[in-house]
PDB file of N, CA and C in Angstrom:
ATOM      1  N   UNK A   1       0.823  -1.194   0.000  1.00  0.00           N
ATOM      2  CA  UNK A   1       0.000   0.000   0.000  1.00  0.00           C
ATOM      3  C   UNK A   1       0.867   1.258   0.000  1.00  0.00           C
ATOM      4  N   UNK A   2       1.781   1.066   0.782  1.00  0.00           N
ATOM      5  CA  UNK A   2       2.782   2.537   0.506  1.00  0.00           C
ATOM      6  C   UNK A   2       3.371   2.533  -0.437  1.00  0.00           C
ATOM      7  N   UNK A   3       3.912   1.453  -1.297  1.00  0.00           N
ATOM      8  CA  UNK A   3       4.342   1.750  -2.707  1.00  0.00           C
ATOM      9  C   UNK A   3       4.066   2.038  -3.435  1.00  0.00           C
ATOM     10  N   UNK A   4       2.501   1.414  -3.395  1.00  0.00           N
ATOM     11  CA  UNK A   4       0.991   2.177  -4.479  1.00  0.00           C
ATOM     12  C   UNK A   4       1.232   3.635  -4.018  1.00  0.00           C
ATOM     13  N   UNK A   5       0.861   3.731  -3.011  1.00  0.00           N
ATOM     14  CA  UNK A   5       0.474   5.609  -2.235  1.00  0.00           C
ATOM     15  C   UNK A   5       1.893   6.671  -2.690  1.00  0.00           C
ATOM     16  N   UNK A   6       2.998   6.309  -2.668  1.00  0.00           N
ATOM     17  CA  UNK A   6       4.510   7.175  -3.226  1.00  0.00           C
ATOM     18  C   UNK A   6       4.396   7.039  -4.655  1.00  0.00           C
ATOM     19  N   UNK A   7       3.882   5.558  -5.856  1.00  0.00           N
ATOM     20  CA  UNK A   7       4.161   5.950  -6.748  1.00  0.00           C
ATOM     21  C   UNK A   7       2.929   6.548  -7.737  1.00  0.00           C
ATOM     22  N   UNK A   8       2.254   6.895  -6.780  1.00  0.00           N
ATOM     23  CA  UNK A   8       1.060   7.434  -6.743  1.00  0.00           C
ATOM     24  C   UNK A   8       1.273   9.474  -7.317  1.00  0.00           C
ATOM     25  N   UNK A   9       2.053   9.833  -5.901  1.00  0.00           N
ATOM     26  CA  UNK A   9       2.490  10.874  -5.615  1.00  0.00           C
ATOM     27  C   UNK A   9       3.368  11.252  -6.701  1.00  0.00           C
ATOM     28  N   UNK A  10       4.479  10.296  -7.067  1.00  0.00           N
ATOM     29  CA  UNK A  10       5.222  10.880  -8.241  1.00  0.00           C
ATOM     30  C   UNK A  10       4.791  10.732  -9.471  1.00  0.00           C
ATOM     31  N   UNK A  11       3.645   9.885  -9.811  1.00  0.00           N
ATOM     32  CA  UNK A  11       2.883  10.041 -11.067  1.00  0.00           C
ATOM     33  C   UNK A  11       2.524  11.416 -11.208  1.00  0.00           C
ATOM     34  N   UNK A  12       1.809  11.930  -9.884  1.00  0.00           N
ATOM     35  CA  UNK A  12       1.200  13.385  -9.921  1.00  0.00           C
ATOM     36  C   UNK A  12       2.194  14.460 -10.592  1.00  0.00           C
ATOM     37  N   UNK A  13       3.448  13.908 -10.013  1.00  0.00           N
ATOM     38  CA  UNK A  13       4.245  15.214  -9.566  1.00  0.00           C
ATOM     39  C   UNK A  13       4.916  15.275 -10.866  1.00  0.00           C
ATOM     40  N   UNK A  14       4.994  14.027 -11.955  1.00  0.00           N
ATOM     41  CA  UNK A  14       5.439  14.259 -13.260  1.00  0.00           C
ATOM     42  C   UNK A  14       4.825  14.197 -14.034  1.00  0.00           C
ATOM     43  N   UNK A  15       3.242  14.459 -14.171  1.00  0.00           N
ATOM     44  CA  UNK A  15       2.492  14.509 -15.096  1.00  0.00           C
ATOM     45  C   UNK A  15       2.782  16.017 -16.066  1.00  0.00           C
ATOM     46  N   UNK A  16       2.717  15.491 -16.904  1.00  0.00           N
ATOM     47  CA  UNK A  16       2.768  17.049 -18.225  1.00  0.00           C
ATOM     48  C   UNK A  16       1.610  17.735 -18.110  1.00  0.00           C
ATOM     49  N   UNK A  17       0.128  17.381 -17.916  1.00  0.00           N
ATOM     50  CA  UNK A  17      -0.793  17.917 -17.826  1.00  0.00           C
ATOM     51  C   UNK A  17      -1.340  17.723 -16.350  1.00  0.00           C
ATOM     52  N   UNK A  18      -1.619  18.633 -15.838  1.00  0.00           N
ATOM     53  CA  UNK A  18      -2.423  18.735 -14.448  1.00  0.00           C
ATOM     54  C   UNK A  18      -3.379  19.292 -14.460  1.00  0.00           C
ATOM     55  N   UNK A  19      -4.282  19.807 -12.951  1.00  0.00           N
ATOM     56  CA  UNK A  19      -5.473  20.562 -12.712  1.00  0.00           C
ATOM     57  C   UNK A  19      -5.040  21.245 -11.516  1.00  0.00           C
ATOM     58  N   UNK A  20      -4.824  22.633 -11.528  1.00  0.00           N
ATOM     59  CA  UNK A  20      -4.564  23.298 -10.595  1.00  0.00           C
ATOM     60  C   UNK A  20      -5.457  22.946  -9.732  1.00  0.00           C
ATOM     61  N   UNK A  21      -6.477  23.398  -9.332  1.00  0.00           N
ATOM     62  CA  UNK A  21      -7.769  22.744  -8.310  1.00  0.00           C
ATOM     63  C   UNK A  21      -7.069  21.525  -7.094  1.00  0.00           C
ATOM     64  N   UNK A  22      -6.873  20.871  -8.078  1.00  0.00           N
ATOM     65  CA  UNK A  22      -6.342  19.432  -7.298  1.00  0.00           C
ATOM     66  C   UNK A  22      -5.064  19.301  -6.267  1.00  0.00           C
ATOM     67  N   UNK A  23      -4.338  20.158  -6.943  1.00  0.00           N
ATOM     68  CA  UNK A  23      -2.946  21.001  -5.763  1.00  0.00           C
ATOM     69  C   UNK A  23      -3.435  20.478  -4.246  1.00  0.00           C
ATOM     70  N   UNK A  24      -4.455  20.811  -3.639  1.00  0.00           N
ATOM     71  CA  UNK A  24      -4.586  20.537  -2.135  1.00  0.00           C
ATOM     72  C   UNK A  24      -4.753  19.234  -1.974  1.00  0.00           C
ATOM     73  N   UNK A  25      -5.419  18.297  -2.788  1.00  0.00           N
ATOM     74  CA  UNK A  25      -5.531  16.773  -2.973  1.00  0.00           C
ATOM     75  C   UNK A  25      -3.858  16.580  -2.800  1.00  0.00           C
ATOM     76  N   UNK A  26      -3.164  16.378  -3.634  1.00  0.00           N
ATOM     77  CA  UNK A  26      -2.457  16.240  -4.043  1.00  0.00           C
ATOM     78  C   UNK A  26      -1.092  16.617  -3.143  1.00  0.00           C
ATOM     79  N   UNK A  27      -1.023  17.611  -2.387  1.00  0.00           N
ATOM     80  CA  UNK A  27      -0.470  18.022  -1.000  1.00  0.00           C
ATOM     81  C   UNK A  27      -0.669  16.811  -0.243  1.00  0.00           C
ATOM     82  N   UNK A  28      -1.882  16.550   0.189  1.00  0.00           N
ATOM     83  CA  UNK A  28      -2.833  15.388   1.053  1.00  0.00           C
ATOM     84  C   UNK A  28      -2.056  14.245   0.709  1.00  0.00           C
ATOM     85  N   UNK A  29      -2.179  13.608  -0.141  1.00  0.00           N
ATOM     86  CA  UNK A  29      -1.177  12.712  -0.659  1.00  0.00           C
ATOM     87  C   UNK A  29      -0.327  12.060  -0.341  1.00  0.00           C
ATOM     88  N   UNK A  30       0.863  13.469  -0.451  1.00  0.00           N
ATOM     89  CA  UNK A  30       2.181  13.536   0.061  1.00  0.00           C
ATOM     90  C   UNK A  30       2.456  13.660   1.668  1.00  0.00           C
ATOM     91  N   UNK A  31       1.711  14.383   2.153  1.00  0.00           N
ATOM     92  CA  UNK A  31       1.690  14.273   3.446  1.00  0.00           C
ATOM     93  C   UNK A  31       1.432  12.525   3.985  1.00  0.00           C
ATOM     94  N   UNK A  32       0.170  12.022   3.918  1.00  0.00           N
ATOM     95  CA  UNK A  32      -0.199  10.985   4.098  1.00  0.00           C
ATOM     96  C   UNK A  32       1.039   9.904   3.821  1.00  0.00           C
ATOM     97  N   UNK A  33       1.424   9.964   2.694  1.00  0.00           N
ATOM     98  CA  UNK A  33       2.746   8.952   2.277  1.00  0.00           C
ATOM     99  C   UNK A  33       3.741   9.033   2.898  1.00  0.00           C
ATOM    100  N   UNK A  34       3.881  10.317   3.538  1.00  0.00           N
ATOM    101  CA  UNK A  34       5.347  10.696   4.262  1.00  0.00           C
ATOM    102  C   UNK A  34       4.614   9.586   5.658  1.00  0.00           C
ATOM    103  N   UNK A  35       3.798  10.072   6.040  1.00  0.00           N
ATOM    104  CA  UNK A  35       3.519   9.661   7.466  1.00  0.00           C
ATOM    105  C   UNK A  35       3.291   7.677   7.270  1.00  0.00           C
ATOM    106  N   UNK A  36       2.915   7.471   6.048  1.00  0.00           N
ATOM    107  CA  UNK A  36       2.384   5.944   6.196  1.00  0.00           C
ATOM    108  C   UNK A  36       4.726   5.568   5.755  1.00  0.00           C
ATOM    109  N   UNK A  37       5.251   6.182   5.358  1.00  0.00           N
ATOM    110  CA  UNK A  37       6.560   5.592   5.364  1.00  0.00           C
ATOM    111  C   UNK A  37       7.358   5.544   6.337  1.00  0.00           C
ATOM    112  N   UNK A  38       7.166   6.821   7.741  1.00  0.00           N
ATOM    113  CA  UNK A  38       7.550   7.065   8.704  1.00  0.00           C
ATOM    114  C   UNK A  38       7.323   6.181   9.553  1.00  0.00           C
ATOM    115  N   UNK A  39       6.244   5.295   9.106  1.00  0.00           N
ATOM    116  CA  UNK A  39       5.748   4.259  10.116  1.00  0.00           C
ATOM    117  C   UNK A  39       6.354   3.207  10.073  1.00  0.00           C
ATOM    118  N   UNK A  40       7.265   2.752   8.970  1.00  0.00           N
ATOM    119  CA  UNK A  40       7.646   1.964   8.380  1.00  0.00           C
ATOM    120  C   UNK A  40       8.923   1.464   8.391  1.00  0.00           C
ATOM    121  N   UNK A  41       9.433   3.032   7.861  1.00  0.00           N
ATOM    122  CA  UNK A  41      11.096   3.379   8.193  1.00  0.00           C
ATOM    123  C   UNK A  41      11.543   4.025   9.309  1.00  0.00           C
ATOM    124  N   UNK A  42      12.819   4.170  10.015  1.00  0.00           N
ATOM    125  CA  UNK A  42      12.875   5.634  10.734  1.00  0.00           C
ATOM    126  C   UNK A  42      12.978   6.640   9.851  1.00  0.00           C
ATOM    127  N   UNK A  43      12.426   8.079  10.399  1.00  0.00           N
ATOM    128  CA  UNK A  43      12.664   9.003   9.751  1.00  0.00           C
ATOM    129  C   UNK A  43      14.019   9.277   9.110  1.00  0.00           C
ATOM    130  N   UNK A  44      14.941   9.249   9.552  1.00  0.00           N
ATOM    131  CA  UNK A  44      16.406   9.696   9.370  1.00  0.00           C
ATOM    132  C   UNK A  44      16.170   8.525   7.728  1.00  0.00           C
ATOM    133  N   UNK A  45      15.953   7.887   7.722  1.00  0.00           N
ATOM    134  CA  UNK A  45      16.123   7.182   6.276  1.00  0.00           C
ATOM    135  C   UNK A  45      15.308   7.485   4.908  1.00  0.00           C
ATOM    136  N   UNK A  46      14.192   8.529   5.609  1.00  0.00           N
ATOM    137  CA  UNK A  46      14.036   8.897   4.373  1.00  0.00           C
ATOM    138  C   UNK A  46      13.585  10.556   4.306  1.00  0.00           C
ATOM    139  N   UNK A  47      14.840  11.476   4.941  1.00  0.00           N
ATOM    140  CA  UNK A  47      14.958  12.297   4.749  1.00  0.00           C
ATOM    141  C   UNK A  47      14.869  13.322   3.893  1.00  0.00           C
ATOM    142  N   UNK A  48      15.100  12.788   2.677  1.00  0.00           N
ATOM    143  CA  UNK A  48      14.818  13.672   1.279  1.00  0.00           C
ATOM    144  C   UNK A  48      13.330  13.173   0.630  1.00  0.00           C
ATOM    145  N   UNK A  49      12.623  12.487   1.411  1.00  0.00           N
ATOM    146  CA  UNK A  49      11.325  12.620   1.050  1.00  0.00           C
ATOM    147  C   UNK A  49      10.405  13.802   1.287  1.00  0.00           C
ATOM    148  N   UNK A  50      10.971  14.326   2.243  1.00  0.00           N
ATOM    149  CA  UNK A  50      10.491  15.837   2.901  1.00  0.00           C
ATOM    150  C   UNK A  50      10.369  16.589   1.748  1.00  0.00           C
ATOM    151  N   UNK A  51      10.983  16.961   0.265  1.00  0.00           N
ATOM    152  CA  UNK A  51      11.145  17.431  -0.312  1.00  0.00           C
ATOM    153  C   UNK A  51       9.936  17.457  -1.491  1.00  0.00           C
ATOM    154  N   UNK A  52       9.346  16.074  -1.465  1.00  0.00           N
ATOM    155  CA  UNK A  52       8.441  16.283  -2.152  1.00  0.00           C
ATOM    156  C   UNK A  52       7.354  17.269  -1.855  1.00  0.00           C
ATOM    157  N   UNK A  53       7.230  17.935  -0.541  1.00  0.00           N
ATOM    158  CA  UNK A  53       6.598  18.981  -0.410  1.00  0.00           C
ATOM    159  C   UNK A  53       6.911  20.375  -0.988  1.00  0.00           C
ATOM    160  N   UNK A  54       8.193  19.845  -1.095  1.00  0.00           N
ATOM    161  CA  UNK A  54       8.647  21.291  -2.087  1.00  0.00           C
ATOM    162  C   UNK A  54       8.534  21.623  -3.356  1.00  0.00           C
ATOM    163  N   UNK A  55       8.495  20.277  -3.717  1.00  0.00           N
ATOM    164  CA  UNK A  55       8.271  20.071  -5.085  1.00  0.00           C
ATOM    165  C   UNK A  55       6.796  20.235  -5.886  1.00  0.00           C
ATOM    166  N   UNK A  56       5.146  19.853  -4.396  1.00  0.00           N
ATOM    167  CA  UNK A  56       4.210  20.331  -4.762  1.00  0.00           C
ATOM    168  C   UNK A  56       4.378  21.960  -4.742  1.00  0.00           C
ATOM    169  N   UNK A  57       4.649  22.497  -4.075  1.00  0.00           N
ATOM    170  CA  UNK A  57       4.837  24.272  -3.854  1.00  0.00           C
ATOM    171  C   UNK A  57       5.221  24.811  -5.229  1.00  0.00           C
ATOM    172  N   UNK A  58       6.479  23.844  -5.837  1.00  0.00           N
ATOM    173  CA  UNK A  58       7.026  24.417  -6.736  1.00  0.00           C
ATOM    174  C   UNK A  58       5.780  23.670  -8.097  1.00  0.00           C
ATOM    175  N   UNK A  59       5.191  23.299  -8.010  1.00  0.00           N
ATOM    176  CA  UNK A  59       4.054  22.416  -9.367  1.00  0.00           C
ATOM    177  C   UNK A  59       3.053  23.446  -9.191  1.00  0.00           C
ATOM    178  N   UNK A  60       3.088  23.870  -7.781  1.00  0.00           N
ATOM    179  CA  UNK A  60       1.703  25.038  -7.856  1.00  0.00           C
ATOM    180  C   UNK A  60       2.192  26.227  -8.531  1.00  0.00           C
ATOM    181  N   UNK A  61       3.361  26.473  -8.323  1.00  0.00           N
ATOM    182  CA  UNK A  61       3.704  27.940  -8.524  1.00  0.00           C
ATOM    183  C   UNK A  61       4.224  28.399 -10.069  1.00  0.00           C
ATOM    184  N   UNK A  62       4.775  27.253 -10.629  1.00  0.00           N
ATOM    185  CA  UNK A  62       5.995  27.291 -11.943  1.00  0.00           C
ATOM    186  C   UNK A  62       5.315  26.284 -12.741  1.00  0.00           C
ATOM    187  N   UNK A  63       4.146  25.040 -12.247  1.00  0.00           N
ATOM    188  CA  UNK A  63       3.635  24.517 -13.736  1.00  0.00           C
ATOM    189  C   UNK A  63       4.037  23.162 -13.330  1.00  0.00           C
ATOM    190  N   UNK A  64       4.216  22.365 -14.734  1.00  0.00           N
ATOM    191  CA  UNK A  64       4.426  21.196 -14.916  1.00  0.00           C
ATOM    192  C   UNK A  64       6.388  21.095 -14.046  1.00  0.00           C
ATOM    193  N   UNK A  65       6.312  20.047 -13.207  1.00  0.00           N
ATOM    194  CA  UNK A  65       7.669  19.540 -12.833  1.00  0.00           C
ATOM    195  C   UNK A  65       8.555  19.073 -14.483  1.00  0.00           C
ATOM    196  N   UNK A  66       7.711  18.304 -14.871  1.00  0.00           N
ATOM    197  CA  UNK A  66       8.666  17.574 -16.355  1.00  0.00           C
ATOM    198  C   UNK A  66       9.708  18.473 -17.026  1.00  0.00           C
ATOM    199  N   UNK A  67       9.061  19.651 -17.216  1.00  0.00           N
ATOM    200  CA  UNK A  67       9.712  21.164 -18.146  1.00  0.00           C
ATOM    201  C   UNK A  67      10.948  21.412 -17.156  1.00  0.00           C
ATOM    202  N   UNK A  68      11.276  21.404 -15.992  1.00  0.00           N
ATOM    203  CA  UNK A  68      12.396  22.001 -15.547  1.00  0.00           C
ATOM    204  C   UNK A  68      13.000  21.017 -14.765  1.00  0.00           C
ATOM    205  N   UNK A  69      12.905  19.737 -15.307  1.00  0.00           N
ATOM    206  CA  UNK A  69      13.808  18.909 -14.653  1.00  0.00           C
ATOM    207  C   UNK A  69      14.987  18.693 -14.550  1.00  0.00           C
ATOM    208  N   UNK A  70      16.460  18.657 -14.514  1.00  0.00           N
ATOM    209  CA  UNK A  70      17.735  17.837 -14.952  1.00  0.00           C
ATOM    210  C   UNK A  70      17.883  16.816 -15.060  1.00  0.00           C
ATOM    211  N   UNK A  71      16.796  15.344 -14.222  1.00  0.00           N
ATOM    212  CA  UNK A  71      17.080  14.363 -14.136  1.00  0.00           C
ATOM    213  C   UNK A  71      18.071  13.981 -15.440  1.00  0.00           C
ATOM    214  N   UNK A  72      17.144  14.162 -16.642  1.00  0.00           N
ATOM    215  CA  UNK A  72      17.971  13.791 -18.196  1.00  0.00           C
ATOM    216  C   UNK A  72      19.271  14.132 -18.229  1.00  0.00           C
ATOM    217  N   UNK A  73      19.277  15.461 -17.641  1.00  0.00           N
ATOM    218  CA  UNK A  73      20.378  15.994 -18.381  1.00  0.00           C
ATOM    219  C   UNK A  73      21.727  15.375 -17.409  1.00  0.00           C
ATOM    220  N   UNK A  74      21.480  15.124 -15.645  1.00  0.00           N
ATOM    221  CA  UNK A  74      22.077  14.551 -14.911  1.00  0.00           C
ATOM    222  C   UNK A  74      22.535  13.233 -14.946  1.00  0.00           C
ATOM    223  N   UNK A  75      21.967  11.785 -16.200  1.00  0.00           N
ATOM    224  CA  UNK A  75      22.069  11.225 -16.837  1.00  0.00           C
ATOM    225  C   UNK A  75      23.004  10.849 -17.395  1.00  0.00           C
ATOM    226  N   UNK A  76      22.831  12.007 -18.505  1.00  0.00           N
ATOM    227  CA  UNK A  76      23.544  12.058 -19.412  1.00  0.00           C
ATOM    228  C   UNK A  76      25.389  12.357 -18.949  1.00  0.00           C
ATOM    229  N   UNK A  77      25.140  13.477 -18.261  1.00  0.00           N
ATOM    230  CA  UNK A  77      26.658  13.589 -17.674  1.00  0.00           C
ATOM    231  C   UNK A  77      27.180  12.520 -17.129  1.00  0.00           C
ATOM    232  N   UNK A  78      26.028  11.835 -16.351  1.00  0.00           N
ATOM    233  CA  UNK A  78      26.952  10.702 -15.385  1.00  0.00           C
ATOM    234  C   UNK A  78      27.578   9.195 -16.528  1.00  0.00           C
ATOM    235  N   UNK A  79      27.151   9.444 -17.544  1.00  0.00           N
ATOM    236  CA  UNK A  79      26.953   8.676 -18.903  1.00  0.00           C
ATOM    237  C   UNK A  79      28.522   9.129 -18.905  1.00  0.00           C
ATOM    238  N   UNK A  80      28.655  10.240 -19.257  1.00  0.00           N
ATOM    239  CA  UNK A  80      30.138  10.893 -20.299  1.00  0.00           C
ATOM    240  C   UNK A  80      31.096  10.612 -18.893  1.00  0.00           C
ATOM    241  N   UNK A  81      31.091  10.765 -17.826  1.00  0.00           N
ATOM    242  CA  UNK A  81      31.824  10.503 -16.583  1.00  0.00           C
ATOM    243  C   UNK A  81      32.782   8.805 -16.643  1.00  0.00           C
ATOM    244  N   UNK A  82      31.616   8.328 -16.836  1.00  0.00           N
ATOM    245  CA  UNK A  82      32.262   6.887 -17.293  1.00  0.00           C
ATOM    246  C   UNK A  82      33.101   6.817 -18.311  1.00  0.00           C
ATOM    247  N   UNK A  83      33.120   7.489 -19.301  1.00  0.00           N
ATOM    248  CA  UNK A  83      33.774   7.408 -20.468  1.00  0.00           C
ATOM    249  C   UNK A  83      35.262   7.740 -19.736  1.00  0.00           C
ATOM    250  N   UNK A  84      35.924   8.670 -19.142  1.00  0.00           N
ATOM    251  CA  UNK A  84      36.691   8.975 -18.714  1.00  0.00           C
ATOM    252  C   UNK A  84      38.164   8.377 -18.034  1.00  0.00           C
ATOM    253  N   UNK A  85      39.371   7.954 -18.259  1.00  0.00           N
ATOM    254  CA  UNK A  85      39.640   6.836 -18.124  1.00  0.00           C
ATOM    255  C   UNK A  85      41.486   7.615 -17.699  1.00  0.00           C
ATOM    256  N   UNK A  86      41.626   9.009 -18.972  1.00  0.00           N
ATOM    257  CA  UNK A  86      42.578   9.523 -18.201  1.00  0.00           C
ATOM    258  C   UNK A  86      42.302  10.657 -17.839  1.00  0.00           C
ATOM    259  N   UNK A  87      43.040  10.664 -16.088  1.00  0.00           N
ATOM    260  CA  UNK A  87      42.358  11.814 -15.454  1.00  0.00           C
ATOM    261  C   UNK A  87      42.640  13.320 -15.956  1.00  0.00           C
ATOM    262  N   UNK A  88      44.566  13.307 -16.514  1.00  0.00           N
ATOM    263  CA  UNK A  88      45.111  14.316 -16.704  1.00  0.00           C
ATOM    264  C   UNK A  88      44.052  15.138 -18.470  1.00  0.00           C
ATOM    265  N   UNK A  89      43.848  14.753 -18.952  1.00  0.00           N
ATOM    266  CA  UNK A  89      42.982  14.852 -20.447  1.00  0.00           C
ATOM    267  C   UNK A  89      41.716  14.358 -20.099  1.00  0.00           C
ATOM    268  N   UNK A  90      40.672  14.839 -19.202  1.00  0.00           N
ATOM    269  CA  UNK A  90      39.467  14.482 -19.063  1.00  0.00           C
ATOM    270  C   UNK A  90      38.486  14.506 -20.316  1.00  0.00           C
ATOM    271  N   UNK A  91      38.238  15.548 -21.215  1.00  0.00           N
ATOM    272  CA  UNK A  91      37.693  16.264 -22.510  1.00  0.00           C
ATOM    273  C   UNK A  91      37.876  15.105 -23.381  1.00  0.00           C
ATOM    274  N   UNK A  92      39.025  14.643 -23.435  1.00  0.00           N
ATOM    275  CA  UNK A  92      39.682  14.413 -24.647  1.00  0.00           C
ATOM    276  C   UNK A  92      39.214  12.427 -24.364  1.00  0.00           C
ATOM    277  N   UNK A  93      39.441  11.683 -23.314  1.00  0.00           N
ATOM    278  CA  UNK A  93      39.046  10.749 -23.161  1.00  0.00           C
ATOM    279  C   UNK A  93      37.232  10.571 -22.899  1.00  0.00           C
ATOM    280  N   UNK A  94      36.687  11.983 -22.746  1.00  0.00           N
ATOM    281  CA  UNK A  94      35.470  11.708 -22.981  1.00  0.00           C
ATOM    282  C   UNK A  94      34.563  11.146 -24.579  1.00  0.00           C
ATOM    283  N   UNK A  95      35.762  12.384 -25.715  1.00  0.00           N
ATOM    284  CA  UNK A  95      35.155  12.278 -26.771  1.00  0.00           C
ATOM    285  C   UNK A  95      35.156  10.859 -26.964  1.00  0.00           C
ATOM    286  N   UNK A  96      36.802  10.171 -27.380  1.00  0.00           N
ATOM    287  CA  UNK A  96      37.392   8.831 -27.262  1.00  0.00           C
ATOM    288  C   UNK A  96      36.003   7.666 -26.709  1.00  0.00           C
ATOM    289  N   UNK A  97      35.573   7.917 -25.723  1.00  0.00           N
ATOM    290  CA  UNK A  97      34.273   6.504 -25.055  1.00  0.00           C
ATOM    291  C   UNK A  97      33.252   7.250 -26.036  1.00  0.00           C
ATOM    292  N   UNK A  98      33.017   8.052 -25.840  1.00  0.00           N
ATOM    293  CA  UNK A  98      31.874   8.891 -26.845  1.00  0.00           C
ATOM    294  C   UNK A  98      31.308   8.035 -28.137  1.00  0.00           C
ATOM    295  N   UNK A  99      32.939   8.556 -29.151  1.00  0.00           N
ATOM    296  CA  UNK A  99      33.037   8.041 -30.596  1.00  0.00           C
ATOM    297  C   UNK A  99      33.119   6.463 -30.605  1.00  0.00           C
ATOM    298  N   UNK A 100      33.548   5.680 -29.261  1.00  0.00           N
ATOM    299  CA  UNK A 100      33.456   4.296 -29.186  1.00  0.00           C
ATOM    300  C   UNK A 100      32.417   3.241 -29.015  1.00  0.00           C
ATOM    301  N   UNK A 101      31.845   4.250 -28.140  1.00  0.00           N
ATOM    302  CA  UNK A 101      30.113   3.936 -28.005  1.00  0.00           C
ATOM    303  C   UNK A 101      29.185   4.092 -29.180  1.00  0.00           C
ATOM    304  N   UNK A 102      29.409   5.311 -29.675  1.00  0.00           N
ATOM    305  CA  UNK A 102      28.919   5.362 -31.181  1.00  0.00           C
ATOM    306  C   UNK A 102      28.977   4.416 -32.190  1.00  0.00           C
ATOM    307  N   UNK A 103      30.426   4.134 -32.525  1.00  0.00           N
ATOM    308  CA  UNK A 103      30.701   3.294 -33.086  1.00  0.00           C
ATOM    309  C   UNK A 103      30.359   1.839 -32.918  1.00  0.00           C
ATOM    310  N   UNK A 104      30.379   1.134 -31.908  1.00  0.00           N
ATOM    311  CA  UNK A 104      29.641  -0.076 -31.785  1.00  0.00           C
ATOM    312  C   UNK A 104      28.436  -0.081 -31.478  1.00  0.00           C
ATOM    313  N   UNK A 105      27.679   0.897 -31.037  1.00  0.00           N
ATOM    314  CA  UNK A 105      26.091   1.686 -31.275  1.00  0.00           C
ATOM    315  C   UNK A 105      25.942   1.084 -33.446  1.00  0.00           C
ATOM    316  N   UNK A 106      26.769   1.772 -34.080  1.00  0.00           N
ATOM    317  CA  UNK A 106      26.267   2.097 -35.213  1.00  0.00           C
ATOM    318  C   UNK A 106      26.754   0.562 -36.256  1.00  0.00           C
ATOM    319  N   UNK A 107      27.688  -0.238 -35.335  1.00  0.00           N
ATOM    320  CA  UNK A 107      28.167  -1.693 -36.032  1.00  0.00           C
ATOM    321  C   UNK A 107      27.257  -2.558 -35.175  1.00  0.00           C
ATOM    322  N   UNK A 108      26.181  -2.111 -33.705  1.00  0.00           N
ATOM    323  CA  UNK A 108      25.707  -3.593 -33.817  1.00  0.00           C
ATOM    324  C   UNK A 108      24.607  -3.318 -34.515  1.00  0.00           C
ATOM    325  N   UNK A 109      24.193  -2.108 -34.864  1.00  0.00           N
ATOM    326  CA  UNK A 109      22.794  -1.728 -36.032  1.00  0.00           C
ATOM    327  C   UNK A 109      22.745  -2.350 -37.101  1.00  0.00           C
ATOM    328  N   UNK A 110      24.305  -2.320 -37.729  1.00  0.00           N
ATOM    329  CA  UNK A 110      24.582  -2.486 -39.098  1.00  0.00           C
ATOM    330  C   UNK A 110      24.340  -4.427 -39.172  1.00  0.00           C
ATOM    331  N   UNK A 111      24.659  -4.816 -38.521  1.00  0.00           N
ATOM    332  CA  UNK A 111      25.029  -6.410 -38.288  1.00  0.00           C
ATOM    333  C   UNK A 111      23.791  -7.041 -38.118  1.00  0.00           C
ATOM    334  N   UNK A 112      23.106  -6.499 -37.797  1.00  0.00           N
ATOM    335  CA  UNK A 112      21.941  -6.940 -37.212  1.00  0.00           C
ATOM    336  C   UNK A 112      21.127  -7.335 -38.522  1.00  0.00           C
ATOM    337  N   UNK A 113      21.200  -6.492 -39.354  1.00  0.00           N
ATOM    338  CA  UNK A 113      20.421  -6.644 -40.484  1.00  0.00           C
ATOM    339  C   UNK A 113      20.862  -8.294 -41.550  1.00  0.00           C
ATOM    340  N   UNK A 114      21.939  -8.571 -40.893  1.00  0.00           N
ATOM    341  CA  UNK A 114      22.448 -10.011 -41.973  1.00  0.00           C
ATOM    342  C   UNK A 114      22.341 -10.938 -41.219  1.00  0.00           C
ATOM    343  N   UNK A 115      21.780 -12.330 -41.028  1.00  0.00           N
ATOM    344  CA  UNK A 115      21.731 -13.549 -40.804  1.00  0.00           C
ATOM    345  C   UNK A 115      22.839 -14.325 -40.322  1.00  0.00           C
ATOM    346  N   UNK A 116      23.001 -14.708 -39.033  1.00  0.00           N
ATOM    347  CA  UNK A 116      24.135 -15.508 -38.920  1.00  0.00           C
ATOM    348  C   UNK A 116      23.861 -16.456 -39.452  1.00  0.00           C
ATOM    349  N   UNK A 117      25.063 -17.379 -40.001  1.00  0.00           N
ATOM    350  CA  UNK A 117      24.936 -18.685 -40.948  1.00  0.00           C
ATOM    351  C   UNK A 117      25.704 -19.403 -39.769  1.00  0.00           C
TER     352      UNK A 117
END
């Protein structure tokens, strides 16, 4: 039931389309989920859940969450991070995993299309 009730809350909180109206529902929610997880966990463990209250404040005030996210873009960096291999030329061993990834990106595409015999 609390997993339903949190992924409940973040359906809300990343929907592209909302209903302002519903904002106080939707507060309710989050509150409720904090308290049915508190019961569950100790608090100290899920500390940055607190935040989803900030995050309704900020859905009431600025719109859709989706539009100003980084998650993607935080992703993506942690993506090119890996690539990285010498520390002194960071840039330069990024392109290097980059163009390597690409490249067997674009040879297992190609391969795919012929039949192993």
């Amino acid at each position: 039931m609390v997993v339903m009730r949190i992924s409940k809350v973040l359906r809300n909180i990343r929907n592209k389309v909302w209903n302002p109206s519903e904002i106080d529902s939707f507060r309710d929610d989050v509150v409720v989920s904090l308290a049915l997880v508190e019961m569950h966990f100790p608090p100290s463990f899920f500390d940055i859940m607190t935040h989803l209250l900030y995050l309704m404040d900020e859905l009431d005030l600025c719109g859709p969450v989706s539009i100003r996210w980084m998650y993607l873009v935080e992703i993506y960096m942690k993506t090119l991070k890996t690539y990285v291999c010498d520390m002194v030329k960071p840039k330069g061993s990024m392109v290097e995993g980059y163009i390597k990834d690409e490249c067997l990106s674009f040879i297992t595409e190609y391969l795919q299309r012929f039949e192993v015999v």
